[in-house]
Each structure stands twice: as C-alpha cells, then as structure tokens.
C-alpha atoms as a PDB file:
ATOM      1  CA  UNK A   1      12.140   5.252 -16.695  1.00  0.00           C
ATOM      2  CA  UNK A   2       9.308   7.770 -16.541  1.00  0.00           C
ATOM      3  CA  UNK A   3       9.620   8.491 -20.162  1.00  0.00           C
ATOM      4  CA  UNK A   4       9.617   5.202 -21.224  1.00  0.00           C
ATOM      5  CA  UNK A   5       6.463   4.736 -19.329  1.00  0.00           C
ATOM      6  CA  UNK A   6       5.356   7.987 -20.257  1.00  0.00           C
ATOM      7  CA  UNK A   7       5.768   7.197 -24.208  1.00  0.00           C
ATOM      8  CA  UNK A   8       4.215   3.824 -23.357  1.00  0.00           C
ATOM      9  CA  UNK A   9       0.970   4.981 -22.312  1.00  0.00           C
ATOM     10  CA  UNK A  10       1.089   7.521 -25.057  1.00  0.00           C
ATOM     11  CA  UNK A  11       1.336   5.056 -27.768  1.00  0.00           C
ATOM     12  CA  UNK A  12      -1.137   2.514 -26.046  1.00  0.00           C
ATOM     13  CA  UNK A  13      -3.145   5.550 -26.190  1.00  0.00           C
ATOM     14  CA  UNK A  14      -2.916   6.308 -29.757  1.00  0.00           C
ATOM     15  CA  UNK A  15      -3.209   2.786 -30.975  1.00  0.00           C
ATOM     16  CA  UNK A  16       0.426   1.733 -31.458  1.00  0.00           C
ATOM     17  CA  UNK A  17       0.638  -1.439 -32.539  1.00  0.00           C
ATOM     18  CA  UNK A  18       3.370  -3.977 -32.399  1.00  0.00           C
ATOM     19  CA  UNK A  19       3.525  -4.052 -36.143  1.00  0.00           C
ATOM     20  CA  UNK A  20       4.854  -1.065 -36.327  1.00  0.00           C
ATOM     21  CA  UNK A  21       7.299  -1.855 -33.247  1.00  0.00           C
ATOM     22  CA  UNK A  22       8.646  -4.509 -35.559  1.00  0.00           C
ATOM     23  CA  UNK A  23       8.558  -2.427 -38.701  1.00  0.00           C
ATOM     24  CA  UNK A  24      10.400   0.144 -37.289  1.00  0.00           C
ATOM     25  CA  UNK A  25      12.810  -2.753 -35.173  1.00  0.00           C
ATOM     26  CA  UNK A  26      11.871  -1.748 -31.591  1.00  0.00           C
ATOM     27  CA  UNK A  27      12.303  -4.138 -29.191  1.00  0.00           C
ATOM     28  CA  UNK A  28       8.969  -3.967 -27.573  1.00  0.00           C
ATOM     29  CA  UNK A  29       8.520  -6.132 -23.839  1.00  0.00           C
ATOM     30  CA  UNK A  30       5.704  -6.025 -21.541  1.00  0.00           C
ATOM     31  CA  UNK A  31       4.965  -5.880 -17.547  1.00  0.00           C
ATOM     32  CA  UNK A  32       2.438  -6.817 -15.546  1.00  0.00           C
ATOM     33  CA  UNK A  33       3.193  -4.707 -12.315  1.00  0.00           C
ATOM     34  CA  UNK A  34       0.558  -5.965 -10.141  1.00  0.00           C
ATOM     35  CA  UNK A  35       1.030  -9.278 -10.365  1.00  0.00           C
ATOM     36  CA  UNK A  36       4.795  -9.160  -9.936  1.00  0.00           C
ATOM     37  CA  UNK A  37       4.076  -7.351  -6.347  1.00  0.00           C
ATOM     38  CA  UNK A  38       1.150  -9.881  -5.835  1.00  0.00           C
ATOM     39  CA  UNK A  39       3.924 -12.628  -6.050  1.00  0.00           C
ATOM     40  CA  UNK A  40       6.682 -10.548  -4.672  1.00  0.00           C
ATOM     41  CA  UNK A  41       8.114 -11.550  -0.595  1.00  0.00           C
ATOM     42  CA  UNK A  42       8.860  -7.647  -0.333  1.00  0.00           C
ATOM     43  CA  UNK A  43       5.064  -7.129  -0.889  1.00  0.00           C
ATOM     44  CA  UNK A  44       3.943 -10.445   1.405  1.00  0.00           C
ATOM     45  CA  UNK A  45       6.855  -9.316   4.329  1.00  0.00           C
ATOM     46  CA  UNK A  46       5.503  -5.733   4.572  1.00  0.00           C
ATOM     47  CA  UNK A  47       1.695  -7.087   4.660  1.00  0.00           C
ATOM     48  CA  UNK A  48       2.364  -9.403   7.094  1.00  0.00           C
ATOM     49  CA  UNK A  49       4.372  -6.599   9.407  1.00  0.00           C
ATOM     50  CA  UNK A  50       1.639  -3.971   9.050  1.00  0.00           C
ATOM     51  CA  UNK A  51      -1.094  -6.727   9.824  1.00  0.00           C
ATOM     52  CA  UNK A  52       0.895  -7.607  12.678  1.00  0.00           C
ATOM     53  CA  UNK A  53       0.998  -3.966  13.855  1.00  0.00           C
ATOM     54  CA  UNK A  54      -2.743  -3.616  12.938  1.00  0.00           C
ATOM     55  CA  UNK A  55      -3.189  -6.625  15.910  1.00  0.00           C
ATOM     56  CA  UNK A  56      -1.213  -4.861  18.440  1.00  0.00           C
ATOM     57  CA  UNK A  57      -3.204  -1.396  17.982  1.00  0.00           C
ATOM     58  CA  UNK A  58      -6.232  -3.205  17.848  1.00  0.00           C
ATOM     59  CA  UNK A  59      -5.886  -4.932  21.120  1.00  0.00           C
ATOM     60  CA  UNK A  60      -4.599  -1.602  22.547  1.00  0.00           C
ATOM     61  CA  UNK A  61      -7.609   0.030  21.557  1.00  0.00           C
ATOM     62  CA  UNK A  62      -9.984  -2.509  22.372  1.00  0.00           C
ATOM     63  CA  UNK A  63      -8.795  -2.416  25.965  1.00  0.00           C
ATOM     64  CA  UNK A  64      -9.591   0.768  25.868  1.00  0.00           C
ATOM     65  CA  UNK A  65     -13.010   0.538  24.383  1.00  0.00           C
ATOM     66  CA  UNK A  66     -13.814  -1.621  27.565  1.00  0.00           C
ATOM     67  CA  UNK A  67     -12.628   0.785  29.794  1.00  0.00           C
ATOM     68  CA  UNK A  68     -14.651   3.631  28.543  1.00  0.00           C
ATOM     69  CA  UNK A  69     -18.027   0.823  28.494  1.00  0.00           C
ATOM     70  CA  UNK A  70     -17.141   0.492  32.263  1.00  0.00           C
ATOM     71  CA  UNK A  71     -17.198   4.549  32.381  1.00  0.00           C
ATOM     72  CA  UNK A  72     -20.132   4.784  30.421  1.00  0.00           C
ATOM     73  CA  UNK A  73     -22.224   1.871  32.351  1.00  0.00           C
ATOM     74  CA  UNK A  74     -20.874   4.058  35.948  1.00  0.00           C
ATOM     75  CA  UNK A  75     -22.120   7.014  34.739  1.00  0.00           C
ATOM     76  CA  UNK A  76     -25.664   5.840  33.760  1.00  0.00           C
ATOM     77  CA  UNK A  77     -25.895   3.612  36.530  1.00  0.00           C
ATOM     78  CA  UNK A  78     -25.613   7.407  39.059  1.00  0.00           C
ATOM     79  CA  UNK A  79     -27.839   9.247  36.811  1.00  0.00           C
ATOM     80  CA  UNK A  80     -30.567   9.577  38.895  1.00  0.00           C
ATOM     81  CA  UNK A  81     -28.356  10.227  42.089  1.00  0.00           C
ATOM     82  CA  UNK A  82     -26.303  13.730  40.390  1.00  0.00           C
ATOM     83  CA  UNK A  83     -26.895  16.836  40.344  1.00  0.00           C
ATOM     84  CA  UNK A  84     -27.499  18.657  36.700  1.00  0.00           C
ATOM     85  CA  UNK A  85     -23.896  20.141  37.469  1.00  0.00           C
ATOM     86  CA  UNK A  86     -22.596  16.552  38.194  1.00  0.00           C
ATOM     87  CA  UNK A  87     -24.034  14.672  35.436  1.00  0.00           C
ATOM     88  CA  UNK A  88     -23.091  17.231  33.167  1.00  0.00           C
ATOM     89  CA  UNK A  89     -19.359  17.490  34.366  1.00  0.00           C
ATOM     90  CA  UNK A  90     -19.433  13.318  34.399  1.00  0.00           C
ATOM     91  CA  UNK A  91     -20.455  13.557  30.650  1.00  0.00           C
ATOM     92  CA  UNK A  92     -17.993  15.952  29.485  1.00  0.00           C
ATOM     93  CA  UNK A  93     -15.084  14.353  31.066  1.00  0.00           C
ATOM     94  CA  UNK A  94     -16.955  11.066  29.491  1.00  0.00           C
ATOM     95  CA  UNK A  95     -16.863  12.915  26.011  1.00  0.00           C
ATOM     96  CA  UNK A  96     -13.188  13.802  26.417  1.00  0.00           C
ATOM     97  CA  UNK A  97     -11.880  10.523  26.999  1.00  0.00           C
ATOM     98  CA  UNK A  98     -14.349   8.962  24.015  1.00  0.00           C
ATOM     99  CA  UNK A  99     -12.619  11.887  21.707  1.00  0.00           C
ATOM    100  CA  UNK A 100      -9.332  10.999  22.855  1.00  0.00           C
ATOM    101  CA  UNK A 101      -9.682   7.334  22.317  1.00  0.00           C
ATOM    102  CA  UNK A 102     -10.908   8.333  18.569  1.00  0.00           C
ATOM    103  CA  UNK A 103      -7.893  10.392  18.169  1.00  0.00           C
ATOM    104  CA  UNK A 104      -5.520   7.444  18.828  1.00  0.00           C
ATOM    105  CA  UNK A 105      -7.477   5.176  16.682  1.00  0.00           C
ATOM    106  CA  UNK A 106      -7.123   7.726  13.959  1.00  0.00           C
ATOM    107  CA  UNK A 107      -3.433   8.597  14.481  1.00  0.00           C
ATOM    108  CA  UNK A 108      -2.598   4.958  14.583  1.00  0.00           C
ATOM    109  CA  UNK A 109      -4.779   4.227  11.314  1.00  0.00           C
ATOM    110  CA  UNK A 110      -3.019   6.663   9.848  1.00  0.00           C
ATOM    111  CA  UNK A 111       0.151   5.524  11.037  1.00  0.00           C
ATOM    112  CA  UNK A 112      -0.445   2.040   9.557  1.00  0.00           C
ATOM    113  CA  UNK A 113      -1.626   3.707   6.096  1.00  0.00           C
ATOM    114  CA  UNK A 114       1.699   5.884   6.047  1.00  0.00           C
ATOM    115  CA  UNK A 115       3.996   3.434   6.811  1.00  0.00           C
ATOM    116  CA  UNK A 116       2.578   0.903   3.974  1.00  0.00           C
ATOM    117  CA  UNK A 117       2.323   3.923   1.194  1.00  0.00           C
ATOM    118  CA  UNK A 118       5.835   4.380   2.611  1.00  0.00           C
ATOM    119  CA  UNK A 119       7.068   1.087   2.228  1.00  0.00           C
ATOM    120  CA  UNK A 120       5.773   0.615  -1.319  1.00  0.00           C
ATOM    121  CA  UNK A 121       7.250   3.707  -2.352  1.00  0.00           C
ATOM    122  CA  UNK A 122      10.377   2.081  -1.681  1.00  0.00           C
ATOM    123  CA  UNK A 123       9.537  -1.721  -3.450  1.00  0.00           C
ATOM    124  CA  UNK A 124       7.977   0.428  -6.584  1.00  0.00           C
ATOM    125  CA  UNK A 125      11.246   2.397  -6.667  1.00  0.00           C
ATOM    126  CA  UNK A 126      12.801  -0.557  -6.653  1.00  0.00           C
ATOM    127  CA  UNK A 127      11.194  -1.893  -9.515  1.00  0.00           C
ATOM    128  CA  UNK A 128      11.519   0.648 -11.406  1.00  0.00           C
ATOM    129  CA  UNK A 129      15.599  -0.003 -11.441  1.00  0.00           C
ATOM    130  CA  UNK A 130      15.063  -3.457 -12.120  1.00  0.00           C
ATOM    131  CA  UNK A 131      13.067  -2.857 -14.764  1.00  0.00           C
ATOM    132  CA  UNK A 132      15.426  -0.275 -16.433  1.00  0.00           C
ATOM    133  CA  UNK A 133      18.557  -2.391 -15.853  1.00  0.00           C
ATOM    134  CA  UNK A 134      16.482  -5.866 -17.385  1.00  0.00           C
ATOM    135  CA  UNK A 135      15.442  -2.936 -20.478  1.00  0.00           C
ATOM    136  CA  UNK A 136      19.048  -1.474 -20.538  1.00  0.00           C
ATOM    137  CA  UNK A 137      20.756  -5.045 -20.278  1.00  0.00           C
ATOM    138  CA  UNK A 138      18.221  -6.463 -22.942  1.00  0.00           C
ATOM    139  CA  UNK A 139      18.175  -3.885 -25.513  1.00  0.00           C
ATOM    140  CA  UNK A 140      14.603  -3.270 -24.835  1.00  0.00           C
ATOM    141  CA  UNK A 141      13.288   0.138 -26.619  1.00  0.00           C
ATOM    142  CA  UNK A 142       9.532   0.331 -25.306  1.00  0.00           C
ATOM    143  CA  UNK A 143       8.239  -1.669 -22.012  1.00  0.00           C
ATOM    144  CA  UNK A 144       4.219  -1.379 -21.941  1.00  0.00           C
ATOM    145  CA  UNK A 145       1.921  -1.861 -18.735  1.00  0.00           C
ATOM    146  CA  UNK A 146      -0.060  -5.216 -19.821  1.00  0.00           C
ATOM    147  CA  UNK A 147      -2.848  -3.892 -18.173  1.00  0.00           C
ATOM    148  CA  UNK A 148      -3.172  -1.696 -21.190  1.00  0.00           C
ATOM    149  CA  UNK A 149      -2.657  -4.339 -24.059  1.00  0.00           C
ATOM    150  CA  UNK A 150      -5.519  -6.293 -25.140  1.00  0.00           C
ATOM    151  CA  UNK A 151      -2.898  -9.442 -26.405  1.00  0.00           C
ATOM    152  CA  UNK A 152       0.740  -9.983 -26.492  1.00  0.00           C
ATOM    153  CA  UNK A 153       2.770 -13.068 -26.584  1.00  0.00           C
ATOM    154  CA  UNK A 154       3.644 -14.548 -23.706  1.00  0.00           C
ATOM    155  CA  UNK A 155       7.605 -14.153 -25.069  1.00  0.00           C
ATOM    156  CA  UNK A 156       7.085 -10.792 -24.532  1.00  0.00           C
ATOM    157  CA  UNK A 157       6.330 -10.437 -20.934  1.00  0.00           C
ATOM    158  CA  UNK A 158       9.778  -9.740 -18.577  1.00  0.00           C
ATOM    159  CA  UNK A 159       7.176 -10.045 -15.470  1.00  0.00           C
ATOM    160  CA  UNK A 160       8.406 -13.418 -14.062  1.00  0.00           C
ATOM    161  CA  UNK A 161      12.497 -11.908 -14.721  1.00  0.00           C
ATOM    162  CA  UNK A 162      11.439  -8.761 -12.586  1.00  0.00           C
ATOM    163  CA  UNK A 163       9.694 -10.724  -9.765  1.00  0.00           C
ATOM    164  CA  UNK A 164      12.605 -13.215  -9.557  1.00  0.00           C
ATOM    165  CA  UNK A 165      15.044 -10.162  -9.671  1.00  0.00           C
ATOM    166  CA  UNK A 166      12.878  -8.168  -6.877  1.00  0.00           C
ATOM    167  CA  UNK A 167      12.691 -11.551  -4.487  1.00  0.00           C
ATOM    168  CA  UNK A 168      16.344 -11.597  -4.642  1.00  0.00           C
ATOM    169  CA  UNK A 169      17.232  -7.973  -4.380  1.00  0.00           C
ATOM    170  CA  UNK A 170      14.708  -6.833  -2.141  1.00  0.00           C
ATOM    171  CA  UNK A 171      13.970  -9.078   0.817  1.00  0.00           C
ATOM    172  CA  UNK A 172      12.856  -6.504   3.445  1.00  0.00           C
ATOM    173  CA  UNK A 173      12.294  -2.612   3.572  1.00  0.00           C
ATOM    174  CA  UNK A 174      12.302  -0.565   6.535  1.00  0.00           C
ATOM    175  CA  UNK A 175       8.851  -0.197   7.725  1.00  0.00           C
ATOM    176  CA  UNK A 176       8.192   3.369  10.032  1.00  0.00           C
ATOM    177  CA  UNK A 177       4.958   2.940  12.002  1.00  0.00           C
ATOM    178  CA  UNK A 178       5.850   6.842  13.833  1.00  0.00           C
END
C-alpha cells in the first residue's frame, strides 16, 4: 500500500495524467481520506471518548485550581504577619504545589494527545487494508489522494465504498488514556 501511494504522489508530482492511465489501461481510482474519517463513526466514537476524558481532567484540575486560589488568597492575606523565613517557606511550598498542578495538567494533556494519535494510528491502518482489498478486489492499478488532483470524475472516487466499509468494520478501537 505504501508503494502505491508512494508512486501516486510521484506521478501527481510529475504531471501524470489520466490520459496516459487510459492509454496505457491502468485502472486509475481516487480517495479522499479526510473526508472518509470526517464521516467515519470510528473517527466520531474516539472524539467523543477523548472529549469525554478531556471533561473529567478538566474538572479534576479545576478543583484543583480553586484549591491553590484558596492557598494563594491565605498566604497574602498573612503577609504582613510572617517572618521573611515564613513568607518565604509559605511561597515555596506555594510554588511546589502550583508546579505540581502544571505537571498533571501536562501529563494528562499529553495523555489525551497520545491516546488520540494512538487511536488513529489504528483507524488509518485500518484504512489502509480496506483500501488495498477494495484496489485488489477491483483491479485497481493506481489509487491517488484527491487532495492532489485538480478534477476527476466523480466515477472515479472509491471514498463513499471505503467509508461504508470502515463504518462496518471498524466500530470502536481501544482507546489508552495511561
């Protein structure tokens, strides 16, 4: 499948044109990737599941943004009653829980990133055999990106067969948020 992409961009790239895919009797189709997991339930499902997640951390961190506002309005509110020591110790332990509060917000950004890039590693690869079974079952020589074809006839595109395909192979994926 990489090849046949690979040989797809390097035609598109030289200026192949489907005249000569007929000439020669290729059997040229075309793919618009992006819509198909626009449209696809895969795609919606694992949105929906990492916007849920997203909720639930945001919530958890929220809390403890309030928490540390508490802290913060304590702290200012004894200013004038500590000691240079004091206020300096009340700071630093201030600064350490800010830090750590960043840290967790970071880790569990990242965790949300990772588990989408993980999950649509999984839907692309899956789309990838769909799309060389549909070429294999088909006869189809060269499949190009439509993004990279200024006109093509609408005959040409397998886009809706690969979406249908992917919506009824691929309903869920596993989604890691560790």
């Amino acid at each position: 499948m990489k090849k046949l992409i690979l040989i797809a961009v390097i035609f598109t790239l030289s200026g192949f044109n489907f005249a000569f895919a007929q000439k020669a009797n290729l059997n040229v189709a075309v793919i618009d990737v992006e819509e198909v997991l626009k449209n696809s339930t895969v795609v919606k499902y694992v949105k929906e599941k990492i916007a849920s997640k997203e909720k639930i951390y945001q919530a958890e961190i929220d809390k403890e943004q309030k928490k540390l506002e508490k802290e913060f309005n304590r702290i200012k509110s004894k200013q004038s009653v500590l000691s240079d020591s004091a206020k300096k110790e009340e700071e630093r332990k201030f600064a350490e829980k800010f830090n750590k509060l960043k840290s967790e917000l970071d880790a569990k950004q990242k965790s949300l990133k990772k588990a989408y890039l993980e999950s649509m590693t999984q839907i692309d690869k899956k789309v990838n055999e769909i799309v060389a079974d549909i070429s294999k079952s088909n006869n189809i020589d060269l499949i190009l990106p439509s993004s990279q074809i200024i006109s093509y006839q609408d005959e040409l595109d397998i886009s809706p067969l690969v979406l249908k395909r992917l919506n009824k192979d691929l309903k869920k994926v596993k989604i890691n948020f560790n």
